[in-house]
C-alpha atoms as a PDB file:
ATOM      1  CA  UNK A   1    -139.617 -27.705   7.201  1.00  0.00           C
ATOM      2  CA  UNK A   2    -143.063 -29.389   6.825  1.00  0.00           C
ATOM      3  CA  UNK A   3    -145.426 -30.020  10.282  1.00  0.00           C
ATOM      4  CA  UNK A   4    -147.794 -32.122  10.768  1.00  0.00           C
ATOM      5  CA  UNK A   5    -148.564 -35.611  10.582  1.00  0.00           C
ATOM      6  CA  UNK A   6    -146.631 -37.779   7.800  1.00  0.00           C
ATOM      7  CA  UNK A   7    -148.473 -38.433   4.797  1.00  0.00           C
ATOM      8  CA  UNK A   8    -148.778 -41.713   3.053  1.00  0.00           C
ATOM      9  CA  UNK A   9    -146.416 -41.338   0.708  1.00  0.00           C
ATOM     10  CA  UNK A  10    -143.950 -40.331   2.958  1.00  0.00           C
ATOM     11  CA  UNK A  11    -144.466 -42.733   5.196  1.00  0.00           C
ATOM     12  CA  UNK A  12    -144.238 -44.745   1.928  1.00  0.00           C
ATOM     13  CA  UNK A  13    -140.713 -43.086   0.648  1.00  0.00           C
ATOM     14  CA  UNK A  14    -139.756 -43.922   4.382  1.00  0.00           C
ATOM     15  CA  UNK A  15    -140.508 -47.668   4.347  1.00  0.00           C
ATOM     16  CA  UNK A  16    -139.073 -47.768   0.988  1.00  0.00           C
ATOM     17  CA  UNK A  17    -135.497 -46.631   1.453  1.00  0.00           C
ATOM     18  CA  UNK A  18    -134.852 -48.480   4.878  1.00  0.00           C
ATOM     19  CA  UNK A  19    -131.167 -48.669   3.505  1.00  0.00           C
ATOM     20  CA  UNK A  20    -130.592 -44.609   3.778  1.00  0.00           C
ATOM     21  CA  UNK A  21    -129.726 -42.991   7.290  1.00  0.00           C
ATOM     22  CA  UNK A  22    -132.673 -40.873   9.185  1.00  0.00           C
ATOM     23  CA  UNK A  23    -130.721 -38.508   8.718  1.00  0.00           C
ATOM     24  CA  UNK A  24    -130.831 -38.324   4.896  1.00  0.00           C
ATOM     25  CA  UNK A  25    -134.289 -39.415   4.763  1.00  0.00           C
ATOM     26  CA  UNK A  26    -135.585 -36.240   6.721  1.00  0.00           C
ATOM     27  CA  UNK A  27    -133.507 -33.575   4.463  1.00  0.00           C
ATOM     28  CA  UNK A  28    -134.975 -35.647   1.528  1.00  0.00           C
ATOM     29  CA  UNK A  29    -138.775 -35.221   2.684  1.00  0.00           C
ATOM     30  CA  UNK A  30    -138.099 -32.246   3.967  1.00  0.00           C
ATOM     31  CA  UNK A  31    -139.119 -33.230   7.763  1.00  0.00           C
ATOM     32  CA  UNK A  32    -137.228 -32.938  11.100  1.00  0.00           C
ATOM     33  CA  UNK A  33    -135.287 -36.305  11.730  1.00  0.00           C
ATOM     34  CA  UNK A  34    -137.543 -36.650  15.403  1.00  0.00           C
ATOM     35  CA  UNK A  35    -140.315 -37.259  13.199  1.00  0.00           C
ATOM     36  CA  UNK A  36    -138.491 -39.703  10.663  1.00  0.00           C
ATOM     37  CA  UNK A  37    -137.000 -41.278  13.810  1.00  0.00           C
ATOM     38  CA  UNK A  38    -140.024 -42.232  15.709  1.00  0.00           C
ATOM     39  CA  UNK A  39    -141.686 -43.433  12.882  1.00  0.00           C
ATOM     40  CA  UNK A  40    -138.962 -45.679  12.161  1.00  0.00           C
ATOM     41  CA  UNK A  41    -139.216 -46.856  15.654  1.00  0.00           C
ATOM     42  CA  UNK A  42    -142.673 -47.302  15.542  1.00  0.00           C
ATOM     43  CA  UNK A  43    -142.341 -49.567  12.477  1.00  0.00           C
ATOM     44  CA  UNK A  44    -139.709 -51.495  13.281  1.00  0.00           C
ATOM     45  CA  UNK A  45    -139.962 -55.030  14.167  1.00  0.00           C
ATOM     46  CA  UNK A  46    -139.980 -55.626  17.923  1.00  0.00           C
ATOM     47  CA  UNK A  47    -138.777 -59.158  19.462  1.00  0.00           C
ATOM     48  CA  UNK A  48    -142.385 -59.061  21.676  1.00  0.00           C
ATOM     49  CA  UNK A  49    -144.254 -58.597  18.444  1.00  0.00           C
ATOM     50  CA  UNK A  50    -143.351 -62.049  16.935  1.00  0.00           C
ATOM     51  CA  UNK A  51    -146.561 -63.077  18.459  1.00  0.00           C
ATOM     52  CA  UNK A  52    -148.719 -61.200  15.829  1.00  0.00           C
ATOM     53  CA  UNK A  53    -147.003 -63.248  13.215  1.00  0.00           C
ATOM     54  CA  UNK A  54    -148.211 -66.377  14.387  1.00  0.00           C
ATOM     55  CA  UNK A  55    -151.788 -65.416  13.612  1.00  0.00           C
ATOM     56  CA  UNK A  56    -153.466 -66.746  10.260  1.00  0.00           C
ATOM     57  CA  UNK A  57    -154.264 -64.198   7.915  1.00  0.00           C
ATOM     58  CA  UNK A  58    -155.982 -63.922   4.304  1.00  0.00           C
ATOM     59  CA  UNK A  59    -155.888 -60.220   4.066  1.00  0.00           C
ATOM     60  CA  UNK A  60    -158.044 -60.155   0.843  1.00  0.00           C
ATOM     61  CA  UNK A  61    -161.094 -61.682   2.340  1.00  0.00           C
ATOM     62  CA  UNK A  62    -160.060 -59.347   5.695  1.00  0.00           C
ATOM     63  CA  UNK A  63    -159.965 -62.840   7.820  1.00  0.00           C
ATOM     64  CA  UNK A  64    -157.246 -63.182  10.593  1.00  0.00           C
ATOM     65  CA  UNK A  65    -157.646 -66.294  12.679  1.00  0.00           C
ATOM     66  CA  UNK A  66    -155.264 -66.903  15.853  1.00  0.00           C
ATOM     67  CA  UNK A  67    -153.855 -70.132  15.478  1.00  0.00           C
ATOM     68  CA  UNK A  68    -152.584 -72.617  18.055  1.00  0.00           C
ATOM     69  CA  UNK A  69    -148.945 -71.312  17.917  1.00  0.00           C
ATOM     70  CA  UNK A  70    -150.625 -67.713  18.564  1.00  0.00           C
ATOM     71  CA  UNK A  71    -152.207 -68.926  21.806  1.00  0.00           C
ATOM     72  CA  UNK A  72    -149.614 -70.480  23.075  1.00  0.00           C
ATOM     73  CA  UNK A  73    -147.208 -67.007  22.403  1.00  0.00           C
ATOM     74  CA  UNK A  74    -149.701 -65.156  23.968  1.00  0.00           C
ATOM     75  CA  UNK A  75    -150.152 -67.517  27.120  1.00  0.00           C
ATOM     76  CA  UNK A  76    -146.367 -66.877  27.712  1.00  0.00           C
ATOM     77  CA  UNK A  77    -146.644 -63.230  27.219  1.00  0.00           C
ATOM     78  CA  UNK A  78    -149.338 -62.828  29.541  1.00  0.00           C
ATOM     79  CA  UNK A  79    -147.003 -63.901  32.937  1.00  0.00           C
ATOM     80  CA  UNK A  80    -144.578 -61.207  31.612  1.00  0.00           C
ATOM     81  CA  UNK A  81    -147.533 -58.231  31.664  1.00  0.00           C
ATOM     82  CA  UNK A  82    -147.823 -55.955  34.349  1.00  0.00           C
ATOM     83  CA  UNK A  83    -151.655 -55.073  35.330  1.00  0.00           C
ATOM     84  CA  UNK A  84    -152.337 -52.345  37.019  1.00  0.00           C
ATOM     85  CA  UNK A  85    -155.735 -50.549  37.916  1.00  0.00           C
ATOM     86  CA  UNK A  86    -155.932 -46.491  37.670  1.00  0.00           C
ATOM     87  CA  UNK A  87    -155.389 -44.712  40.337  1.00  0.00           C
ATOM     88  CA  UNK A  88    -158.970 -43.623  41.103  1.00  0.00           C
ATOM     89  CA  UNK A  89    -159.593 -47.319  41.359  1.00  0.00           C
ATOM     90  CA  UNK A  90    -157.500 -48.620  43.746  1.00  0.00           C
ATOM     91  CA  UNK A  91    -159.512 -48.479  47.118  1.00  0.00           C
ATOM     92  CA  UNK A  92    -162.420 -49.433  45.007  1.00  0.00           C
ATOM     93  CA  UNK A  93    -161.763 -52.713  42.963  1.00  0.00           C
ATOM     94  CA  UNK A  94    -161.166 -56.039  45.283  1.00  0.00           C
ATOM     95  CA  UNK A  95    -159.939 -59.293  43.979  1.00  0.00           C
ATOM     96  CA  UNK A  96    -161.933 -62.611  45.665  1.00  0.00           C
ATOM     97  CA  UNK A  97    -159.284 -64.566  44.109  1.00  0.00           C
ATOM     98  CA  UNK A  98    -155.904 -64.464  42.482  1.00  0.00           C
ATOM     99  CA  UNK A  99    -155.168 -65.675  39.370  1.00  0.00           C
END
């Protein structure tokens, strides 16, 4: 069984054959199906991530340009986000106001 990071081909092969079970996929590259499995989580579509296709993009130029429907997403996100200082910054940090 193979280590190591996934190359781009099989991260390629992966992407490719979304239609075959993890399990298949891994005996075909020849990788353990944790591996297969997280990257498959990693690349699949979230619900939260809808907000990164909202943004204008011409990939050949290598522009990407939020758009109004992109603030907006992310405006609503925000109130959902959970902020929180590290530890070794907690007695240290003080707010004058709240957002």
């Amino acid at each position: 069984m193979k280590k190591g990071p996934l190359s781009n081909k099989e991260k390629q092969f992966i992407e490719d054959n979304q239609s075959m079970s993890p399990e298949d996929i891994a005996t075909e590259l020849g990788r353990s199906l944790k591996v297969v499995a997280r990257y498959i989580e990693i690349k699949s579509p979230e619900k939260d991530s809808a907000t990164h296709e909202l943004f204008a993009r011409k990939t050949e130029r290598g522009v990407t340009v939020m758009t109004e429907a992109a603030s907006m997403a992310g405006d609503e996100n925000k109130s959902n986000r959970v902020v929180s200082s590290p530890k070794r910054y907690e007695g240290v940090i003080h707010k004058i106001k709240e957002d």
